[in-house]
N, C-alpha and C. Protein backbone atom coordinates (compact mmCIF):
# COMPACT_ATOMS: atom_id res chain seq x y z
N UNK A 1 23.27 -181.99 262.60
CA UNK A 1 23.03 -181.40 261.31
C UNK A 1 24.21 -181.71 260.41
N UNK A 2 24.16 -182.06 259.14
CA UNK A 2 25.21 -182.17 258.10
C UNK A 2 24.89 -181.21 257.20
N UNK A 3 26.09 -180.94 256.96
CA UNK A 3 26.28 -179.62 255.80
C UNK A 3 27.22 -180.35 254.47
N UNK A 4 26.71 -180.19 253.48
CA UNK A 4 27.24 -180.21 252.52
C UNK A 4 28.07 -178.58 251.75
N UNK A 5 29.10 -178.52 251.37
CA UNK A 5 29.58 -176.96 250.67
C UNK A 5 29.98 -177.74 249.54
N UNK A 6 30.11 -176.82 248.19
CA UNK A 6 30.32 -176.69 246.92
C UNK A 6 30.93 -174.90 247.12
N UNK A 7 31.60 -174.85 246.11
CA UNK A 7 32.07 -173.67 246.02
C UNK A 7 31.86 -173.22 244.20
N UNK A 8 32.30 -172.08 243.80
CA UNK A 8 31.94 -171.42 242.52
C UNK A 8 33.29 -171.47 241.79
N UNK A 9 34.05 -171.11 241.28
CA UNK A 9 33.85 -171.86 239.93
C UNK A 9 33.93 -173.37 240.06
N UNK A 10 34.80 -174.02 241.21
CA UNK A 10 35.33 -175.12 241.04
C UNK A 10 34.83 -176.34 240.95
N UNK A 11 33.60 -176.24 242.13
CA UNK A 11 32.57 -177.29 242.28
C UNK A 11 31.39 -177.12 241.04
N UNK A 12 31.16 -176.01 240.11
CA UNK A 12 30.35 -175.65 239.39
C UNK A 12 30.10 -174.34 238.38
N UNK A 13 29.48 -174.19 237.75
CA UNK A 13 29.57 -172.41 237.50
C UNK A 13 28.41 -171.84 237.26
N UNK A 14 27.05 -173.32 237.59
CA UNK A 14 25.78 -172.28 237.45
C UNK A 14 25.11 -173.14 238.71
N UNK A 15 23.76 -172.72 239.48
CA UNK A 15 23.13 -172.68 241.04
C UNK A 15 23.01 -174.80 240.81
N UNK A 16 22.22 -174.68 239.23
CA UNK A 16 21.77 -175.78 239.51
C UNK A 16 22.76 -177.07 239.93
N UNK A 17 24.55 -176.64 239.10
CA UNK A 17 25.24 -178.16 239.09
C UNK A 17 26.08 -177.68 241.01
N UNK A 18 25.86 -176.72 241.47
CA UNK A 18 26.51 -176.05 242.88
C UNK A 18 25.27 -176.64 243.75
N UNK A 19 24.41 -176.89 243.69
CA UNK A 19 23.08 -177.46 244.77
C UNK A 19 23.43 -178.84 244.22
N UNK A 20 23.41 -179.49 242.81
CA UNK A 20 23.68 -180.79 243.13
C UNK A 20 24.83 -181.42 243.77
N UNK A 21 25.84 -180.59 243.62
CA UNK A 21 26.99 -181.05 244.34
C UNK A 21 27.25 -180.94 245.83
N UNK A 22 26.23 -179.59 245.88
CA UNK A 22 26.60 -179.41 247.54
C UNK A 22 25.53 -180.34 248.03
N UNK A 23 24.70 -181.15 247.64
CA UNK A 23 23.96 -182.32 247.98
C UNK A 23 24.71 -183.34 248.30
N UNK A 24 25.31 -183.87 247.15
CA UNK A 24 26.12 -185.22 247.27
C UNK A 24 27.18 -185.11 248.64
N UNK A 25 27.66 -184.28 248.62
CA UNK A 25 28.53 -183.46 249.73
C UNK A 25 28.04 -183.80 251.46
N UNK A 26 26.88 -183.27 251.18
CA UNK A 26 25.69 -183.45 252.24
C UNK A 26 25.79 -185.02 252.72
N UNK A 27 25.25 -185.85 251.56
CA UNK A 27 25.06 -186.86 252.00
C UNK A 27 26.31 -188.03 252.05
N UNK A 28 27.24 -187.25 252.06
CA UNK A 28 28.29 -188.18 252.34
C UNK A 28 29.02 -187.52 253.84
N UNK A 29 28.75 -186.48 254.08
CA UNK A 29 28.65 -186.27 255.35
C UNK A 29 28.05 -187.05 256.64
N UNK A 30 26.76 -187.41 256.05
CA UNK A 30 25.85 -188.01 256.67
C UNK A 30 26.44 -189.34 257.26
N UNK A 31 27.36 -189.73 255.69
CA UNK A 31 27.72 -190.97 256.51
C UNK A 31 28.63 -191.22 257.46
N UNK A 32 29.19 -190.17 257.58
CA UNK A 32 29.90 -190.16 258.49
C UNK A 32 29.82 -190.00 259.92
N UNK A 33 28.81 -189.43 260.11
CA UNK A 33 27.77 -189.37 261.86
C UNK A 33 27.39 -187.90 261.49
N UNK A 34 27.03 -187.58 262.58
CA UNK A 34 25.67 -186.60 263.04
C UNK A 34 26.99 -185.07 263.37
N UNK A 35 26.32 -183.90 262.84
CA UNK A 35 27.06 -182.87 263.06
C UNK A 35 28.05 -182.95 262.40
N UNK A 36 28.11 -183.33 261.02
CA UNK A 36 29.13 -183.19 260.32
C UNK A 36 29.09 -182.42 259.01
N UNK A 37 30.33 -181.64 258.43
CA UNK A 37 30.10 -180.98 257.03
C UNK A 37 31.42 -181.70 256.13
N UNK A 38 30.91 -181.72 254.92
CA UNK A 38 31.97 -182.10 253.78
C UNK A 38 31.56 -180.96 252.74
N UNK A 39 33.67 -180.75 251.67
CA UNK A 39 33.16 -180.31 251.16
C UNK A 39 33.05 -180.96 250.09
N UNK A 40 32.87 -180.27 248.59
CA UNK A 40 32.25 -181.52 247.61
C UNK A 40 33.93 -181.71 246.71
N UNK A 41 34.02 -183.36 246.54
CA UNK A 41 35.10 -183.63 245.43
C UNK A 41 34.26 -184.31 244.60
N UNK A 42 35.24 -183.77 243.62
CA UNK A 42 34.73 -184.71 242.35
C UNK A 42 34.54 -186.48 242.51
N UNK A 43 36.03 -187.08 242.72
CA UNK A 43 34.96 -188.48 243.27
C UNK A 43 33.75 -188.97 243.69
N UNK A 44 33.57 -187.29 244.80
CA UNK A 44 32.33 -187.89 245.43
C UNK A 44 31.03 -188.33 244.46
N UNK A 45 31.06 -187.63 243.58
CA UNK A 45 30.05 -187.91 242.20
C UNK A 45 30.21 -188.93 241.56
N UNK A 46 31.32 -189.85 241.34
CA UNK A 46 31.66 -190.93 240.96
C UNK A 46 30.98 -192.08 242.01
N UNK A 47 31.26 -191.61 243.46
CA UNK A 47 30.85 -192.93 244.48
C UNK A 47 29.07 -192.73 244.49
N UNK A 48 28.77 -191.47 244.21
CA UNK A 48 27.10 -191.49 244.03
C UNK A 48 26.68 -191.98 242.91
N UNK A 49 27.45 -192.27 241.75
CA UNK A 49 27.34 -192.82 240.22
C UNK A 49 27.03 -194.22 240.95
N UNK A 50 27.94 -194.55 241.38
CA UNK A 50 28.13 -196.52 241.78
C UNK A 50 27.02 -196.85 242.58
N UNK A 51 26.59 -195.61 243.39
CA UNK A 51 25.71 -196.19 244.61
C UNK A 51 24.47 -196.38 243.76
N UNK A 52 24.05 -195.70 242.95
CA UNK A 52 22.69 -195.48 242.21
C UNK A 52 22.92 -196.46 241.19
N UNK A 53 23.62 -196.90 240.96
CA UNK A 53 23.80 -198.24 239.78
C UNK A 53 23.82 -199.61 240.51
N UNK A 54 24.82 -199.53 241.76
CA UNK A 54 24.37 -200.83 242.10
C UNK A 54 22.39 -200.98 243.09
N UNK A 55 22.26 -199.72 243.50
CA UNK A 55 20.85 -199.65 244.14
C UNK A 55 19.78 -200.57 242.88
N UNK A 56 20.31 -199.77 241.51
CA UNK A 56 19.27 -200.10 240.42
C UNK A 56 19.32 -201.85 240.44
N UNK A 57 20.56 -202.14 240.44
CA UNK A 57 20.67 -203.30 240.24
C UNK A 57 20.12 -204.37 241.30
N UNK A 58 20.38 -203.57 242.22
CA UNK A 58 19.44 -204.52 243.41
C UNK A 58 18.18 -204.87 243.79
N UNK A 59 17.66 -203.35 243.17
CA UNK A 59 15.98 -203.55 242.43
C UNK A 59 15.96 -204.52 241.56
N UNK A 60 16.45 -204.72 240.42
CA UNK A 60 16.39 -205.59 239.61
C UNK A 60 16.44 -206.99 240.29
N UNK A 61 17.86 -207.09 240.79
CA UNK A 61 17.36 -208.49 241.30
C UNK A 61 16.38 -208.86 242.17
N UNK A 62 15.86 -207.95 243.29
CA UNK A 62 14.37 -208.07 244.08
C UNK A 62 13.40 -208.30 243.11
N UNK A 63 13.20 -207.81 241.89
CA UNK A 63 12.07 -207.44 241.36
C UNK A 63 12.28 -208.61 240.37
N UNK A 64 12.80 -209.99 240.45
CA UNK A 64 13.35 -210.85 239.82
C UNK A 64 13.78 -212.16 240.51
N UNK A 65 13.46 -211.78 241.79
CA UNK A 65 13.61 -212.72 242.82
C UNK A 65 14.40 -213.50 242.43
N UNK A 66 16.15 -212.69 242.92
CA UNK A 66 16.85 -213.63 242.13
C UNK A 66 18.16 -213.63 243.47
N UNK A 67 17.18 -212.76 244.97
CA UNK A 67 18.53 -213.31 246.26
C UNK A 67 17.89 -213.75 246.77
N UNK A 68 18.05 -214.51 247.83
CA UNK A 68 17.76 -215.73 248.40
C UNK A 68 18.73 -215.12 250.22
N UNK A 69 17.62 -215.16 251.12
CA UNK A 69 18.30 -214.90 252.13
C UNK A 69 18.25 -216.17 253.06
N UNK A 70 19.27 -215.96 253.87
CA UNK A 70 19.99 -217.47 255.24
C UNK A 70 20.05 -216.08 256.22
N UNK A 71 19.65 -217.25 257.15
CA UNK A 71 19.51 -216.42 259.04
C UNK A 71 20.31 -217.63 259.46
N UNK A 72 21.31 -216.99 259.95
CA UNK A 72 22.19 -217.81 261.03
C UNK A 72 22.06 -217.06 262.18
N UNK A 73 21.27 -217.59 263.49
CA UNK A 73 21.15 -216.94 264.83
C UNK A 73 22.38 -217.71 265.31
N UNK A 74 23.24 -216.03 266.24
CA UNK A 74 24.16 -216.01 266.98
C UNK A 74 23.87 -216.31 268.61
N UNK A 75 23.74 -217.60 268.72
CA UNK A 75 23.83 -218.52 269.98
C UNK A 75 24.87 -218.36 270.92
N UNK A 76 24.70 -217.24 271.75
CA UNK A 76 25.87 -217.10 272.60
C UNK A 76 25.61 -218.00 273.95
N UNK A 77 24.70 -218.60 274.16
CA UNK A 77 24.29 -219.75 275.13
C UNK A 77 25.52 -220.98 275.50
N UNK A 78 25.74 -221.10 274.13
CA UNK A 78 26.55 -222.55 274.51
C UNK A 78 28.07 -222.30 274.50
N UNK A 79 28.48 -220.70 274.82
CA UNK A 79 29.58 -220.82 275.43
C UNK A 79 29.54 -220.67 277.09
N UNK A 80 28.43 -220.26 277.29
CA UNK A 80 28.03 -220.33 279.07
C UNK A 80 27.95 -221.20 279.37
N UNK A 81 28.59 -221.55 280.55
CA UNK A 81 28.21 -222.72 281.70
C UNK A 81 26.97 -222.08 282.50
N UNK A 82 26.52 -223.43 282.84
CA UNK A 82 25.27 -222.79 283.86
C UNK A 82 25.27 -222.37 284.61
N UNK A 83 26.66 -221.92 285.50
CA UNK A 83 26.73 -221.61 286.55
C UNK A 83 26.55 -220.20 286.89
N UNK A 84 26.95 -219.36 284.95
CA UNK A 84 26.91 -217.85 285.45
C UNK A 84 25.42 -217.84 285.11
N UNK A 85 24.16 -218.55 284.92
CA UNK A 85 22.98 -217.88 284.77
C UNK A 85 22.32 -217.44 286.03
């Protein structure tokens, strides 16, 4: 479980901007692994600003077909000799 906390006045001073923050909070917990709580900083609203701007932007370029993906398969074969197969 991840927990996000916000606190009163500091993180906010009315339910609605204290739930958005103790969200962002949340989900930066998340990234961190499983069973974790954060509490909320102001940055953290800045790194959710960037994430949702570059996300938009990545829509854009999907929706514009404008990346182009390469598969390089990792051939671990040809450092084996045949002897360990």
């Amino acid at each position: 479980m991840s927990i996000g906390l916000s606190s009163y006045p500091t993180d906010g001073e009315d339910g609605e901007t204290l739930l958005k923050n103790a969200d962002t909070a949340m989900y930066q917990a998340k990234e961190y692994g499983r069973d974790n709580y954060q509490f909320f900083r102001p940055d953290m609203g800045l790194q959710a600003v960037e994430r949702q701007s570059l996300e938009g932007r990545l829509r854009y370029a999907l929706e514009r077909q404008e990346l182009l993906l390469h598969y390089q398969p990792n051939d671990k074969s040809q450092n084996r000799s045949y002897n360990e197969c």
